[in-house]
N, C-alpha and C. Protein backbone atom coordinates (compact mmCIF):
# COMPACT_ATOMS: atom_id res chain seq x y z
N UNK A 1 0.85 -1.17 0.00
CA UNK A 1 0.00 0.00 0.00
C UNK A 1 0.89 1.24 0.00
N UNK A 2 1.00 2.12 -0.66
CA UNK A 2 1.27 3.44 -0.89
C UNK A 2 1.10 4.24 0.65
N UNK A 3 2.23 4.62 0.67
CA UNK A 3 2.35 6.03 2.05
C UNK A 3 2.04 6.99 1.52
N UNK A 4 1.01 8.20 2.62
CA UNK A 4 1.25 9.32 2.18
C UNK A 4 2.30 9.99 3.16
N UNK A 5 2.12 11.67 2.57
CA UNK A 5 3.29 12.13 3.53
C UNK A 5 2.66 12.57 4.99
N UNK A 6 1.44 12.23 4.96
CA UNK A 6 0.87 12.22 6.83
C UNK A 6 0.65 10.90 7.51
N UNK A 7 1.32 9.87 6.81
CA UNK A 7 1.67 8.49 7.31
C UNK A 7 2.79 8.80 8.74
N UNK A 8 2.75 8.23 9.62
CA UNK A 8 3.42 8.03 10.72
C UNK A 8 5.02 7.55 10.01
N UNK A 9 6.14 8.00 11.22
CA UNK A 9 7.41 7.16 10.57
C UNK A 9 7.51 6.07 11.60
N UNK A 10 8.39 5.68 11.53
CA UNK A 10 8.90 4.54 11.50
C UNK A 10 9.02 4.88 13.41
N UNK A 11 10.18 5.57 13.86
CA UNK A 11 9.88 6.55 15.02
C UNK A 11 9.07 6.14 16.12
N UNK A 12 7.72 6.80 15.25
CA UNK A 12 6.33 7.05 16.04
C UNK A 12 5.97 5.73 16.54
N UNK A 13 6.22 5.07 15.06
CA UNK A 13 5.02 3.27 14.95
C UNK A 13 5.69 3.08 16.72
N UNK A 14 7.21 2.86 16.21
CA UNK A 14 7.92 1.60 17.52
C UNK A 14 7.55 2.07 18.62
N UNK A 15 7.79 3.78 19.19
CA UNK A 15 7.15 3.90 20.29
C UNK A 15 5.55 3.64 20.90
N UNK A 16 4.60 4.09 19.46
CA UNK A 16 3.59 2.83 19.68
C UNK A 16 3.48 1.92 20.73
N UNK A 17 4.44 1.31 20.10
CA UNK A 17 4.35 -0.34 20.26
C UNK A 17 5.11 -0.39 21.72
N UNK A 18 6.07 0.38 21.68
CA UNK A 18 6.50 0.40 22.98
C UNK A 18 5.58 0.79 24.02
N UNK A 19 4.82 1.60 23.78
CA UNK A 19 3.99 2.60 24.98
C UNK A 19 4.94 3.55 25.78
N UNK A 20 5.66 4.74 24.69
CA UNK A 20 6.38 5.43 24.80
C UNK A 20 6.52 6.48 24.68
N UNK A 21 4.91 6.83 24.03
CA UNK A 21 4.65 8.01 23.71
C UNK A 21 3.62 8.54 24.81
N UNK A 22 3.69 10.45 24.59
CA UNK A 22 2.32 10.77 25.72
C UNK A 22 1.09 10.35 24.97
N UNK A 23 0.28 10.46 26.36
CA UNK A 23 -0.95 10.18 25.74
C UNK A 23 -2.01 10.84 24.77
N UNK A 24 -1.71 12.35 24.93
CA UNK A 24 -2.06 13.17 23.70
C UNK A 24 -1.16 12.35 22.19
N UNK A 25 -0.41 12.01 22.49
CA UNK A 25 0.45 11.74 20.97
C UNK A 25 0.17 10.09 20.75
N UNK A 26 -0.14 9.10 21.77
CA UNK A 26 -0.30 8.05 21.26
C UNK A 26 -2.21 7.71 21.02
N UNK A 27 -3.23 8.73 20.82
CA UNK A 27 -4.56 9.17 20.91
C UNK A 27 -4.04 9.66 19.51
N UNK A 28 -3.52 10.21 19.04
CA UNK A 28 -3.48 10.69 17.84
C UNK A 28 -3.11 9.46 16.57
N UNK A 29 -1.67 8.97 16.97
CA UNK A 29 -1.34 8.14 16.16
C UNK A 29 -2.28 6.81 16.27
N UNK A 30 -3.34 6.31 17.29
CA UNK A 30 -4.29 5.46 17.12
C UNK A 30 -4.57 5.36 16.02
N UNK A 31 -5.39 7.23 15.47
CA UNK A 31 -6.58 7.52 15.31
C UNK A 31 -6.06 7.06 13.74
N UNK A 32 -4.64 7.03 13.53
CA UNK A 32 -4.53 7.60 12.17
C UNK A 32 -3.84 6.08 11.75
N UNK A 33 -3.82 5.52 12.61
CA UNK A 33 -3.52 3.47 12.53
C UNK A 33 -4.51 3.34 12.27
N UNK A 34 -6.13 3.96 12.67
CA UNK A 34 -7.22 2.96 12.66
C UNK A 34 -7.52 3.91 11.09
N UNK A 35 -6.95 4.93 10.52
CA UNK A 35 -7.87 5.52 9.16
C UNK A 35 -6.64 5.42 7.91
N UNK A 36 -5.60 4.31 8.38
CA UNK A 36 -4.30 4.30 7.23
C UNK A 36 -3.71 2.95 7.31
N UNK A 37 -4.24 1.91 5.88
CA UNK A 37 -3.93 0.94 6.20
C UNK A 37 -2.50 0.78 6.25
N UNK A 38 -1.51 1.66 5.49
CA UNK A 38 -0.09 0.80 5.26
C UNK A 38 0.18 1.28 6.79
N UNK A 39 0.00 1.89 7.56
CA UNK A 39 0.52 2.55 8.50
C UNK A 39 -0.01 1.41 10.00
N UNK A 40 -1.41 0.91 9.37
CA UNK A 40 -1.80 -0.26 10.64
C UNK A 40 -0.81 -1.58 9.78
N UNK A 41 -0.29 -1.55 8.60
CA UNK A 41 0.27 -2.87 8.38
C UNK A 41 1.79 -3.07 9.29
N UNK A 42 2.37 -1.81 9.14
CA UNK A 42 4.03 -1.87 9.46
C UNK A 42 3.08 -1.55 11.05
N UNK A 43 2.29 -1.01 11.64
CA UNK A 43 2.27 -1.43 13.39
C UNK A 43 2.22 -3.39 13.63
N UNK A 44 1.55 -3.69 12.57
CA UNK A 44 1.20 -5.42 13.16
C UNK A 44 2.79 -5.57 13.15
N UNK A 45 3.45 -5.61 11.77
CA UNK A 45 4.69 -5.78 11.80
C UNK A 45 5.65 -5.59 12.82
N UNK A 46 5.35 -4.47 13.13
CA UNK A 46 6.45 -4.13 14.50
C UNK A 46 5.69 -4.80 15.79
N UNK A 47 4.66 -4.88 16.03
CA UNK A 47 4.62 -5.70 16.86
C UNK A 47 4.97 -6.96 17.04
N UNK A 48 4.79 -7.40 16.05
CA UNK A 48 5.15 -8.93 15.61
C UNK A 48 6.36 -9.07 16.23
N UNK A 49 7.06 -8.40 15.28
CA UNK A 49 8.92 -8.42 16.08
C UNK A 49 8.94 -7.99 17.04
N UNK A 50 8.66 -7.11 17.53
CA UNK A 50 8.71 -7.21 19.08
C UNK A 50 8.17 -8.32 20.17
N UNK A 51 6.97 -9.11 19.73
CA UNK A 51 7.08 -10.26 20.38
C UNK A 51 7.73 -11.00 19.70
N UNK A 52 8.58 -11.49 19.09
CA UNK A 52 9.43 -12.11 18.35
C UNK A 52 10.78 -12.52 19.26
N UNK A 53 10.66 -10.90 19.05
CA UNK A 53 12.49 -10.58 20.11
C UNK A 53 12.00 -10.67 21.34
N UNK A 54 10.98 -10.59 22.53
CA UNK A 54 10.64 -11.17 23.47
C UNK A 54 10.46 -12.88 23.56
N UNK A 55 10.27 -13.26 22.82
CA UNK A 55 10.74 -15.09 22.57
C UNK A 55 11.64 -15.69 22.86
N UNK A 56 12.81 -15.00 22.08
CA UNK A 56 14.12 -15.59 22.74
C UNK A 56 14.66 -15.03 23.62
N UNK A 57 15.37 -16.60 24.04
CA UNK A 57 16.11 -16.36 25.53
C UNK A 57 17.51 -15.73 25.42
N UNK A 58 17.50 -15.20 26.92
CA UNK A 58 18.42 -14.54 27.14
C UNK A 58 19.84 -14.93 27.04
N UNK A 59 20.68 -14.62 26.37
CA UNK A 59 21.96 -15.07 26.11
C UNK A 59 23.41 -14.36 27.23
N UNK A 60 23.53 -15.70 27.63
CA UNK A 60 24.52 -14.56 29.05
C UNK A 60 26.00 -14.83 27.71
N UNK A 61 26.80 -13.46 28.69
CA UNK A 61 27.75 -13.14 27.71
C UNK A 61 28.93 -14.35 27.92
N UNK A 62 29.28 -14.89 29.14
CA UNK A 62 30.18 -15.79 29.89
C UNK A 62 31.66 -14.94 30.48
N UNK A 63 31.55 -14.07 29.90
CA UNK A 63 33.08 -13.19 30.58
C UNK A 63 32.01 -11.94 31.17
N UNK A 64 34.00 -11.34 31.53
CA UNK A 64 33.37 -9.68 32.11
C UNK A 64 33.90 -9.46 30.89
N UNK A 65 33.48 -8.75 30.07
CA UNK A 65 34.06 -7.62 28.95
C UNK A 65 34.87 -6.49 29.50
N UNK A 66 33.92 -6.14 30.10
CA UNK A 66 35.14 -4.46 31.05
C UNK A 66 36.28 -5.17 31.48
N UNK A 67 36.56 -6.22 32.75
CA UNK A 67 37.72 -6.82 32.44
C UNK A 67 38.81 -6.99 31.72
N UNK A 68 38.24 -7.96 30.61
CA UNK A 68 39.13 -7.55 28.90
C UNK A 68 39.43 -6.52 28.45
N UNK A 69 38.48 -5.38 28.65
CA UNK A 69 39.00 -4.48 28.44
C UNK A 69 40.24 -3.36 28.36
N UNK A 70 39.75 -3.64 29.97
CA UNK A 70 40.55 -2.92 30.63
C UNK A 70 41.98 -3.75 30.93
N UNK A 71 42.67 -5.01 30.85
CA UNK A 71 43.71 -5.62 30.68
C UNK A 71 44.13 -5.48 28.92
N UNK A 72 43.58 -4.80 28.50
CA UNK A 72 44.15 -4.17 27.19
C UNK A 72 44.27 -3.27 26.85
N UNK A 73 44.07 -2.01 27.61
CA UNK A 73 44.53 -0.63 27.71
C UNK A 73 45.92 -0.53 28.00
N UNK A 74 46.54 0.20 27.27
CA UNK A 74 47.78 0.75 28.01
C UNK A 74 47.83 1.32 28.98
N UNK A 75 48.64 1.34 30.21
CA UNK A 75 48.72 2.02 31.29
C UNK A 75 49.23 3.03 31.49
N UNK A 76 48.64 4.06 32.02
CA UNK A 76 49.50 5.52 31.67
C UNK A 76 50.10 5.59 33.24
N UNK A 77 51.41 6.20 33.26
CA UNK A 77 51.75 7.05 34.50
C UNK A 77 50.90 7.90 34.85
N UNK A 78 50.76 8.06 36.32
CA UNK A 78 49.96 9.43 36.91
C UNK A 78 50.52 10.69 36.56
N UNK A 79 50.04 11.41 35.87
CA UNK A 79 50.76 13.17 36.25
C UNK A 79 51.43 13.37 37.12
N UNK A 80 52.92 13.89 37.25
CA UNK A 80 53.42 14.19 38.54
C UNK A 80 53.01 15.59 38.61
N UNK A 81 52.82 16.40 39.64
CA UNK A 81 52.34 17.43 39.65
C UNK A 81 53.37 18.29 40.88
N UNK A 82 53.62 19.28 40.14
CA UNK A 82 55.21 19.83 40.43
C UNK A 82 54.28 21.16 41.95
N UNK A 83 55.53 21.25 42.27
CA UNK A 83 54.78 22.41 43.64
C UNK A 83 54.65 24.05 42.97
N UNK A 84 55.21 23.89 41.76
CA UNK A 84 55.00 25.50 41.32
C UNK A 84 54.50 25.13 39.83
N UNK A 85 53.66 25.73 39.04
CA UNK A 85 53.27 25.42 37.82
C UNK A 85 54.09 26.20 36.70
N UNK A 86 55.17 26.09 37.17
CA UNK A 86 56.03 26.93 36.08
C UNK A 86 55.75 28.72 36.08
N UNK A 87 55.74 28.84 34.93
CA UNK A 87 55.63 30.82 34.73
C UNK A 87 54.40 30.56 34.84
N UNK A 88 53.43 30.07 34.57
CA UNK A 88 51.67 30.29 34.64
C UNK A 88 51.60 30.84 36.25
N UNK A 89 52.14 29.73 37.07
CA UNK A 89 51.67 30.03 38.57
C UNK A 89 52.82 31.40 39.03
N UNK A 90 53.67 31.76 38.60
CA UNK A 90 54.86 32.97 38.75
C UNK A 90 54.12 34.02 38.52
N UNK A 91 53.32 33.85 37.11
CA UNK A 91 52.37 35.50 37.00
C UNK A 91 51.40 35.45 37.87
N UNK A 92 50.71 34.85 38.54
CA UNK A 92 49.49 34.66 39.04
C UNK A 92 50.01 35.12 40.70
N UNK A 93 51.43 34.59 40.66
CA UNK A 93 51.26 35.07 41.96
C UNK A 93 51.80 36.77 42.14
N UNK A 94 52.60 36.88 40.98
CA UNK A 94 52.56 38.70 40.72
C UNK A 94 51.79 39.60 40.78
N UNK A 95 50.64 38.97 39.77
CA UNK A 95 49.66 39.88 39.36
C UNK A 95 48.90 39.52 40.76
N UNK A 96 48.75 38.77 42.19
CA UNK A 96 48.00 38.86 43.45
C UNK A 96 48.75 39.92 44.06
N UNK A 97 50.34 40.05 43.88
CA UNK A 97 51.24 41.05 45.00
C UNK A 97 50.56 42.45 44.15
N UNK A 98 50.45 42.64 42.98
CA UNK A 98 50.29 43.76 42.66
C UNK A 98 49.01 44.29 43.09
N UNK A 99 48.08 43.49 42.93
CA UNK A 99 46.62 43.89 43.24
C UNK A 99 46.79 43.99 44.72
N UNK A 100 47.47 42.92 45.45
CA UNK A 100 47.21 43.62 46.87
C UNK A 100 47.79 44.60 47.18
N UNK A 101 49.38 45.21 46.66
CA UNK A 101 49.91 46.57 46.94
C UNK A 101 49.23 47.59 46.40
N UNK A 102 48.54 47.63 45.61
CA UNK A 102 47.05 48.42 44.82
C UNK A 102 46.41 48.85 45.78
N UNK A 103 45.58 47.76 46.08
CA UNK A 103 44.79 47.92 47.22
C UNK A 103 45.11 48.72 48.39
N UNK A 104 46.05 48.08 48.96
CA UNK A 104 46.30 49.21 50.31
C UNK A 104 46.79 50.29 49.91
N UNK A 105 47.42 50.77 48.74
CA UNK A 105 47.74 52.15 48.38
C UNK A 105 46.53 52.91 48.46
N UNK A 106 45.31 52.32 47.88
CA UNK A 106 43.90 52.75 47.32
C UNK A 106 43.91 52.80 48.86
N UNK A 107 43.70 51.98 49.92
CA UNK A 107 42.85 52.11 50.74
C UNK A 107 43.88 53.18 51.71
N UNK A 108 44.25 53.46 51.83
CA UNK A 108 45.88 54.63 52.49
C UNK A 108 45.14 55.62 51.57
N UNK A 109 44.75 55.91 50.67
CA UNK A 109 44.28 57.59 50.30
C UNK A 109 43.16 57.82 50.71
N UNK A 110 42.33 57.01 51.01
CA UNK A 110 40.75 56.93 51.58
C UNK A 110 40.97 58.11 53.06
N UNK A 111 41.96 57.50 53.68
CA UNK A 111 42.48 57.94 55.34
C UNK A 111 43.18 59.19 55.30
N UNK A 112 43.86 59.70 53.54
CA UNK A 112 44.75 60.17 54.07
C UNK A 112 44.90 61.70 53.58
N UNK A 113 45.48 62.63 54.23
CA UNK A 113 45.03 64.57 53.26
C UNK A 113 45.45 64.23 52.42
N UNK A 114 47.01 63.72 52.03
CA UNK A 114 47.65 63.74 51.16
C UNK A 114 48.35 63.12 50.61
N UNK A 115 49.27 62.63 49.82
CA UNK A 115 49.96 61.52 49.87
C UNK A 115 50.95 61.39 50.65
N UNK A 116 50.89 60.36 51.25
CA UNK A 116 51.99 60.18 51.98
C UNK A 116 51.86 60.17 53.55
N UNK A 117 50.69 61.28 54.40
CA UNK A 117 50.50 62.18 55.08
C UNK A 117 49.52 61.45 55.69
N UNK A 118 49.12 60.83 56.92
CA UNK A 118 48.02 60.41 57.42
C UNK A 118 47.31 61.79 57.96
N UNK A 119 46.12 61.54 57.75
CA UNK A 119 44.45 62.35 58.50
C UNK A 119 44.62 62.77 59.71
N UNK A 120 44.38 63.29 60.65
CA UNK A 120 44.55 63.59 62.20
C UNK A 120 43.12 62.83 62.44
N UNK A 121 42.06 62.87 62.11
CA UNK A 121 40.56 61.86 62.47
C UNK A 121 40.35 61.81 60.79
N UNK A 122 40.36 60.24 60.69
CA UNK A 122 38.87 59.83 59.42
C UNK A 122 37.99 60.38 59.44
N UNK A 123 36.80 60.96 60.04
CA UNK A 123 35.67 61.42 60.29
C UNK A 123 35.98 62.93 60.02
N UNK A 124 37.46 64.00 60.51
CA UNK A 124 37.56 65.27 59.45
C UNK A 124 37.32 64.85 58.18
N UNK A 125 38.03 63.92 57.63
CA UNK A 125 38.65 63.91 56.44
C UNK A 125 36.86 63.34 55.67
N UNK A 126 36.03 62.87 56.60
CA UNK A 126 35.17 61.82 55.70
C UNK A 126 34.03 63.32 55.45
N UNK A 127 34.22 64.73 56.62
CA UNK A 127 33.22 65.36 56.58
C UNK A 127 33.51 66.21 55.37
N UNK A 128 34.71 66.65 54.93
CA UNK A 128 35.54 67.28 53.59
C UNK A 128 34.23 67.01 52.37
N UNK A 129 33.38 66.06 52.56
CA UNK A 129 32.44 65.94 51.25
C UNK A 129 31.31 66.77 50.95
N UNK A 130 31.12 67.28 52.57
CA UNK A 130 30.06 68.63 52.59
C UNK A 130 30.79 69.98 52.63
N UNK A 131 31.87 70.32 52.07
CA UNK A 131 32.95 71.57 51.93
C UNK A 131 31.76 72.38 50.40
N UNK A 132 32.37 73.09 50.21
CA UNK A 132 31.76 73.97 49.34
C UNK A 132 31.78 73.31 47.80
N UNK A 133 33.53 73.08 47.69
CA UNK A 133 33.78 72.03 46.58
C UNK A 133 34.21 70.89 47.11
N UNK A 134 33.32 69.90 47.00
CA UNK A 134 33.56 68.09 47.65
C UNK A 134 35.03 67.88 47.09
N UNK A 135 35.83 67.46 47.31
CA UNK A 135 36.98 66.36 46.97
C UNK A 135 35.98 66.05 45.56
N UNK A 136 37.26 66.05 44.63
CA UNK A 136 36.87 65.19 43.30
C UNK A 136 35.87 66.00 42.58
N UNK A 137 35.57 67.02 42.73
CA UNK A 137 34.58 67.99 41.96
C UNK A 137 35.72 68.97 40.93
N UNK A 138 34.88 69.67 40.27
CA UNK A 138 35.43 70.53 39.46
C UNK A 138 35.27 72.11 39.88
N UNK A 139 36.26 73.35 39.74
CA UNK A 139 35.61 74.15 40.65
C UNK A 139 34.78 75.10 39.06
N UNK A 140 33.66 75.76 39.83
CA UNK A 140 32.61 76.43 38.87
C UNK A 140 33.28 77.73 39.01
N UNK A 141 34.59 78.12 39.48
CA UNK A 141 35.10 79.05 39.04
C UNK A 141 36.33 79.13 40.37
N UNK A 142 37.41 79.88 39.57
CA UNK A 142 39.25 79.95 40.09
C UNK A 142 38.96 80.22 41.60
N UNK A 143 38.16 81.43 41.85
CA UNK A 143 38.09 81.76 43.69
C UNK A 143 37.56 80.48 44.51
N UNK A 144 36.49 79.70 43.93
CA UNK A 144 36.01 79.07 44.68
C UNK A 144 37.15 77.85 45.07
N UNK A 145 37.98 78.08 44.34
CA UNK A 145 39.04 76.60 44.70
C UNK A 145 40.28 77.31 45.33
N UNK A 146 40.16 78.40 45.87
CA UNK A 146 41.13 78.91 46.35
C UNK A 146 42.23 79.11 45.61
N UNK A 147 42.21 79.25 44.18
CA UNK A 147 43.25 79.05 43.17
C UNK A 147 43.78 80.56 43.01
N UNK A 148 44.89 80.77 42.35
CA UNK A 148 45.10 81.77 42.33
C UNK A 148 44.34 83.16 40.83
N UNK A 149 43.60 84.42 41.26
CA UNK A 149 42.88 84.99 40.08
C UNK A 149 43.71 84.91 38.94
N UNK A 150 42.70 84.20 37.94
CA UNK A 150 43.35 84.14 36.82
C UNK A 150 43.20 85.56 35.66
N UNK A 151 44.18 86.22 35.31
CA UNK A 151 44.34 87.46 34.98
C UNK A 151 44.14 87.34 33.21
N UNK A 152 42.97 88.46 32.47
CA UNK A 152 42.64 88.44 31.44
C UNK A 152 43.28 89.55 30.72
């Protein structure tokens, strides 16, 4: 009998037969086993073989295979694994000294008037943000920054 192209594949049938499909999807492919003969012929078929291949008995293998296997692999040495990883672990531990001497430089200007110069109290230095011009602002003109008049 002639397939069309809304015939079930091959796929669909076995899970069928398996009871593998959801039940929205095996309600569908019923519908279309019970309105397509080539499509109910290859389900008898696959069922068939499937009780077929449920018939025969079980065949034990008589070895371990993994066993065999594995007595036919080559054996590798373990990785020795050295206490320094060469230059990979040399930069890594540079680029940590640098970021941490970073850091406390960064965190030493937080505390400090000036460079170099520790604060007399954190709490002067933290109130400096309510000054006229905050730290880190731009001044909106030469007097306000105490700069010297700039002459036109």
């Amino acid at each position: 009998m002639p397939m069309t192209e809304t015939c079930l594949d091959l796929e669909t049938l076995s899970a069928l037969v398996d009871g593998a499909l959801t039940t929205t999807a095996e309600r569908e492919a019923r519908a279309h086993v019970a309105c397509c003969p080539a499509c109910g012929l290859r389900l008898n078929e696959m069922r068939q073989l499937s009780e077929d291949f449920h018939v025969l008995p079980p065949t034990p293998l008589g070895f371990d295979l993994g066993a065999r296997i594995e007595t036919r692999l080559p054996s590798r040495p373990a990785p020795r694994r050295r206490l320094w990883g060469g230059w990979s672990s040399l930069v890594a531990l540079a680029g940590a000294a640098a970021a941490l001497v970073l850091g406390l430089r960064l965190g030493m200007s937080l505390v400090s008037d000036d460079v170099g110069r520790e604060a007399t109290s954190p709490v002067v230095l933290a109130m400096s943000v309510f000054d006229a011009v905050p730290p880190g602002n731009l001044c909106p003109r030469p007097e306000a920054c105490l700069l010297a008049r700039v002459s036109r």
